[in-house]
N, C-alpha and C. Protein backbone atom coordinates (compact mmCIF):
# COMPACT_ATOMS: atom_id res chain seq x y z
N UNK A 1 -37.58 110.25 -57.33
CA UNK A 1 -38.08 109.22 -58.18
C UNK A 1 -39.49 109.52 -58.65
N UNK A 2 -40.31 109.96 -57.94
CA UNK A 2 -41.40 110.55 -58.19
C UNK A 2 -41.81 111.42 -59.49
N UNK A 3 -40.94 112.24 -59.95
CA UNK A 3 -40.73 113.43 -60.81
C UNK A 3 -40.43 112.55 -62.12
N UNK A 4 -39.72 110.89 -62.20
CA UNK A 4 -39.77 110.74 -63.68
C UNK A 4 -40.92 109.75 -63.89
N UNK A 5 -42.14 109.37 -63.30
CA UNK A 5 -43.14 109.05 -63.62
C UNK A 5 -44.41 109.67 -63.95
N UNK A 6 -44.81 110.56 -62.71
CA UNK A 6 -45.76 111.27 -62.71
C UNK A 6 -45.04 112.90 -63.49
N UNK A 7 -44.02 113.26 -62.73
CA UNK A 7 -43.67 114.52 -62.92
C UNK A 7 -44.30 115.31 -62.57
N UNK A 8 -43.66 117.25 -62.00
CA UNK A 8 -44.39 118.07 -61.36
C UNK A 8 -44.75 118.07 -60.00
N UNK A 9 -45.33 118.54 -59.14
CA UNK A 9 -45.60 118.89 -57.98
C UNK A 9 -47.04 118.21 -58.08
N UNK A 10 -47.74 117.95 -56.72
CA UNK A 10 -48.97 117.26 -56.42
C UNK A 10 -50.24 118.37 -56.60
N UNK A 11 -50.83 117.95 -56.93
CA UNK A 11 -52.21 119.57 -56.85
C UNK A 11 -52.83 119.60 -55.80
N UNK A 12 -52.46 121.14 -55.51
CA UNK A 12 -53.12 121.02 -53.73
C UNK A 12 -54.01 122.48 -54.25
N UNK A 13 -55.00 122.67 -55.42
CA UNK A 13 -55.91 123.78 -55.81
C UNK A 13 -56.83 123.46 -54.72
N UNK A 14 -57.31 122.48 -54.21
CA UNK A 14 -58.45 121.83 -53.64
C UNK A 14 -58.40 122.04 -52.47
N UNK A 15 -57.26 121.93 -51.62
CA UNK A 15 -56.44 121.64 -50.30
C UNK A 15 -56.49 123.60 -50.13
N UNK A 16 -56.27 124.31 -51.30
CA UNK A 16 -55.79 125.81 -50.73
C UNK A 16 -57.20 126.73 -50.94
N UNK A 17 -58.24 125.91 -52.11
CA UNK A 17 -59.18 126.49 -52.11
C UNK A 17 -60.52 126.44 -51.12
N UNK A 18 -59.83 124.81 -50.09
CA UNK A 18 -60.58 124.63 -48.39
C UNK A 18 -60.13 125.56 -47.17
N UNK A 19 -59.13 126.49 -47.52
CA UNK A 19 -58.39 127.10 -46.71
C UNK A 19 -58.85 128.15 -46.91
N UNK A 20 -59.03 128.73 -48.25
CA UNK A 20 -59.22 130.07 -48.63
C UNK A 20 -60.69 130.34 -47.92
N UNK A 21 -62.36 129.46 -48.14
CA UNK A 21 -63.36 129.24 -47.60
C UNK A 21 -63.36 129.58 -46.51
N UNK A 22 -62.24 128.39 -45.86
CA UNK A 22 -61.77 128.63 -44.20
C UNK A 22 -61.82 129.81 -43.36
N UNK A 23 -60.70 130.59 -43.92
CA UNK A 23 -60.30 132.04 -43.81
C UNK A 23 -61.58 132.61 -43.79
N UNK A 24 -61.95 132.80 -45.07
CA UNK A 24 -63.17 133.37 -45.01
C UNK A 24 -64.06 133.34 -44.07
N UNK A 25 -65.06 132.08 -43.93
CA UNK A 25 -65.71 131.48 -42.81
C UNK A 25 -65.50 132.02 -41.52
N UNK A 26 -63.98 132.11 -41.18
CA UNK A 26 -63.41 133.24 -39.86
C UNK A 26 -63.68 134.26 -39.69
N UNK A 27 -63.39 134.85 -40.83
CA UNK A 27 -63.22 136.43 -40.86
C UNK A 27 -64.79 136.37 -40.54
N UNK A 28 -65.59 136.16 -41.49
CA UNK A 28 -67.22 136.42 -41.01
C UNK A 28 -67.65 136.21 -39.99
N UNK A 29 -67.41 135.00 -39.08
CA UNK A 29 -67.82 134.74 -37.64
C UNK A 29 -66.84 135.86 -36.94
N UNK A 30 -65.61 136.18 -36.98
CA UNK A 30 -65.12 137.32 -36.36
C UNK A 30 -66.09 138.56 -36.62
N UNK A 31 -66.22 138.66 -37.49
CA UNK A 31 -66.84 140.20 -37.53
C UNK A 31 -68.35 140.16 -37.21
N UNK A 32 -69.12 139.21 -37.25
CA UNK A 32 -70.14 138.63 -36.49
C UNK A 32 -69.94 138.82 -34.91
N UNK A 33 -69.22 138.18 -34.58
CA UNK A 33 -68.94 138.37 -33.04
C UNK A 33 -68.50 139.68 -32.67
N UNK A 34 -67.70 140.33 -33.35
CA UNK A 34 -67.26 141.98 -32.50
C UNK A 34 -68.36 142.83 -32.85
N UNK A 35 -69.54 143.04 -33.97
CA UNK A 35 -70.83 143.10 -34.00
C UNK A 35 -71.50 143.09 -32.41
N UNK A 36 -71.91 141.61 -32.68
CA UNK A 36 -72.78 141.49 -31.27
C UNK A 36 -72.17 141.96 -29.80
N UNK A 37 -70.77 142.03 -30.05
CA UNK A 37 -69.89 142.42 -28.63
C UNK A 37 -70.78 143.87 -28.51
N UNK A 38 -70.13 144.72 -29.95
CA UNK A 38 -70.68 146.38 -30.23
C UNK A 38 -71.78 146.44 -29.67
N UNK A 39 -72.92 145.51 -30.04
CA UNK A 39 -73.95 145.99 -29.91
C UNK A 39 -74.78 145.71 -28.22
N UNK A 40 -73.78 144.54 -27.66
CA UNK A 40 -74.17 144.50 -26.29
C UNK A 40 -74.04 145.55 -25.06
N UNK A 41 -73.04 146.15 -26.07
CA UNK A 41 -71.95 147.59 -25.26
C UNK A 41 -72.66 148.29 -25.24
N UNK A 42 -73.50 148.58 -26.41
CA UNK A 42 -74.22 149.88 -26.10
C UNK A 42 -75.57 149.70 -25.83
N UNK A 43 -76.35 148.17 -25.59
CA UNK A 43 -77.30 148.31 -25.04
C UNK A 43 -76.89 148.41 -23.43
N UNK A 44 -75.42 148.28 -22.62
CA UNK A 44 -75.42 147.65 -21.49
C UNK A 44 -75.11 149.61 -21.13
N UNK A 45 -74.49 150.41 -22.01
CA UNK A 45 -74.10 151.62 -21.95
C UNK A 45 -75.36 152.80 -21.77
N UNK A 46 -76.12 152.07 -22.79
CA UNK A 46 -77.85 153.08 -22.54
C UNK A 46 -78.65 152.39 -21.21
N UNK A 47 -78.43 151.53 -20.80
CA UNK A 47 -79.38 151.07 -19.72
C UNK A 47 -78.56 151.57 -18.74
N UNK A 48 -77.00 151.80 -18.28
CA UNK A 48 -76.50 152.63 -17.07
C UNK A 48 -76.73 154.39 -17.09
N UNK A 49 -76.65 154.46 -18.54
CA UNK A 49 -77.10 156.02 -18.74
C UNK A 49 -78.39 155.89 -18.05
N UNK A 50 -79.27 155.63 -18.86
CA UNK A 50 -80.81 155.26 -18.61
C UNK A 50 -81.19 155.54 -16.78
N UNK A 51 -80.24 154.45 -15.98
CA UNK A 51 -80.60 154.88 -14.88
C UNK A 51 -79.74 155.96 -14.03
N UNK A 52 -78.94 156.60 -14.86
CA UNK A 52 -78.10 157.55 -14.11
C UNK A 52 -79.09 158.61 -14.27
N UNK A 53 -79.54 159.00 -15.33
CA UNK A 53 -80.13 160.19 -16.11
C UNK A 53 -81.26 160.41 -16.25
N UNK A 54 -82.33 158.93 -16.35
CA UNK A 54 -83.80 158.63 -16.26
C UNK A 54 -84.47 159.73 -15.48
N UNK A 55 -84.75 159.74 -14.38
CA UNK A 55 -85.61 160.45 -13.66
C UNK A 55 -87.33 160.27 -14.69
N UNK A 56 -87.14 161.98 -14.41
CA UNK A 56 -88.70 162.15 -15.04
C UNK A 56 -89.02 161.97 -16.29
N UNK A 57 -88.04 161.89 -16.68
CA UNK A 57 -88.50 161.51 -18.49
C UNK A 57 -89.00 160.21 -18.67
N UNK A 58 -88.11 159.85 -17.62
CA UNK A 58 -88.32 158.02 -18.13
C UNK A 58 -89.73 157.83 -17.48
N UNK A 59 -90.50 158.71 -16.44
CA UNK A 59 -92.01 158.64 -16.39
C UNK A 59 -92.89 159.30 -17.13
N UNK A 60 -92.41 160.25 -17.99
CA UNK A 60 -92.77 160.57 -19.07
C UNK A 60 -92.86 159.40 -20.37
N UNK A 61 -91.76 158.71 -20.83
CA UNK A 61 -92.24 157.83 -21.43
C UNK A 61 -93.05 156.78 -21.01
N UNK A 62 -93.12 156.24 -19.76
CA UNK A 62 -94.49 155.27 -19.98
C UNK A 62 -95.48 155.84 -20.20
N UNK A 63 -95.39 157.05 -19.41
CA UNK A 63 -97.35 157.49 -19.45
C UNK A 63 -97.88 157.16 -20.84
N UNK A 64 -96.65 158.57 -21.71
CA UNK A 64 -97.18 159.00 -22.79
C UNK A 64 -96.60 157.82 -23.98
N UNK A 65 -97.79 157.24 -25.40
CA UNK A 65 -97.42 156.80 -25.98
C UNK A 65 -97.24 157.55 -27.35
N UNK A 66 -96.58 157.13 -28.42
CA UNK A 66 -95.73 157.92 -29.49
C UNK A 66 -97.08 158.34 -30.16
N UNK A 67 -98.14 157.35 -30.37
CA UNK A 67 -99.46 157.71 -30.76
C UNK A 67 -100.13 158.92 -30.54
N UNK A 68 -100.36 158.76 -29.41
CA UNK A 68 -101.14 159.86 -28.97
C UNK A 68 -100.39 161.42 -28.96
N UNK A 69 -99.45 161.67 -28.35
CA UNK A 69 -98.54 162.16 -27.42
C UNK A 69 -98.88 162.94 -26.30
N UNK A 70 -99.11 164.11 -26.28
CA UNK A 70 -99.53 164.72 -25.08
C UNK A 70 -100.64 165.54 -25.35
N UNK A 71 -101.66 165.90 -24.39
CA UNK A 71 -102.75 166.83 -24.52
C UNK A 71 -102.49 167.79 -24.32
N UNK A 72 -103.40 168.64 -24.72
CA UNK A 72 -102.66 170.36 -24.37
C UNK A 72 -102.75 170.51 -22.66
N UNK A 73 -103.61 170.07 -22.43
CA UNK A 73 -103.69 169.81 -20.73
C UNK A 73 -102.29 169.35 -20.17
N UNK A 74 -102.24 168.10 -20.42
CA UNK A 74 -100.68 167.71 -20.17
C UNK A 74 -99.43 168.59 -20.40
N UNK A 75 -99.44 169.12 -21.09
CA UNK A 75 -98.69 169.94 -22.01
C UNK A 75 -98.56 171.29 -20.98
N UNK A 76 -99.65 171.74 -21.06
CA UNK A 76 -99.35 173.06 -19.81
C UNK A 76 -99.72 172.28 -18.49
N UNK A 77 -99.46 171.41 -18.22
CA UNK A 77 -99.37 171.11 -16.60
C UNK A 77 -97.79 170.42 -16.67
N UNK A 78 -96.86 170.04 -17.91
CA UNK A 78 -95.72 170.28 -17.41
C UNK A 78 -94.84 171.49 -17.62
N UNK A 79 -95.42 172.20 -18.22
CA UNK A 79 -94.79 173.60 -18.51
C UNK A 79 -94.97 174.45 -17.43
N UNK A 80 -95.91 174.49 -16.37
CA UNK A 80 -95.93 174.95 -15.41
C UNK A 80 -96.99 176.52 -15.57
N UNK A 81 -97.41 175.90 -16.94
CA UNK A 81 -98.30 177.31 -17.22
C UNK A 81 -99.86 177.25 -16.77
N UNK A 82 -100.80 178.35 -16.71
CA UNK A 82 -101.87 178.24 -16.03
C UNK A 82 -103.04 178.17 -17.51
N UNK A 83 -104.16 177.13 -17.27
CA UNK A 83 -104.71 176.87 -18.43
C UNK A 83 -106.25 177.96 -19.06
C-alpha cells in the first residue's frame, strides 16, 4: 500500500553514508592501534636487546655526549694504544 502513495523505496543515502564514516572511523582507530602495538614491540624489543648486549657501550654512551664526542685521549685509551 505504501508504493501507490509515496512510491519507491525509503532513502537510506543518510543511514549508508553514517556507516560508510563508521567504517572508516574503524579502519583508522584500527590502524592507529596496530601502530602503537608496532611501536611498543620494538621499544620493549630494544630495551631486552639493550640489556642482553649493553655492556660497555652502553657506558660509553653516558659518558660520552653526541656533542662533544671523544678526545683523542679517550680515543687512544680505548684503543688500547700508547699516547
Amino acid at each position: 500500500m505504501g508504493g501507490l502513495v509515496g512510491g519507491g523505496k525509503p532513502d537510506t543515502s543518510a543511514a549508508e553514508e553514517s556507516l560508510r564514516l563508521q567504517r572508516e572511523e574503524t579502519a583508522r582507530a584500527r590502524k592507529a592501534a596496530e601502530e602503537e602495538k608496532r611501536t611498543l614491540a620494538e621499544q620493549m624489543s630494544a630495551s631486552q636487546r639493550a640489556r642482553r648486549i649493553g655492556g660497555k657501550r652502553m657506558l660509553l654512551a653516558q659518558r660520552v655526549t653526541p656533542e662533544t664526542g671523544l678526545d683523542e685521549e679517550e680515543q687512544k685509551k680505548m684503543l688500547g694504544t700508547k699516547a
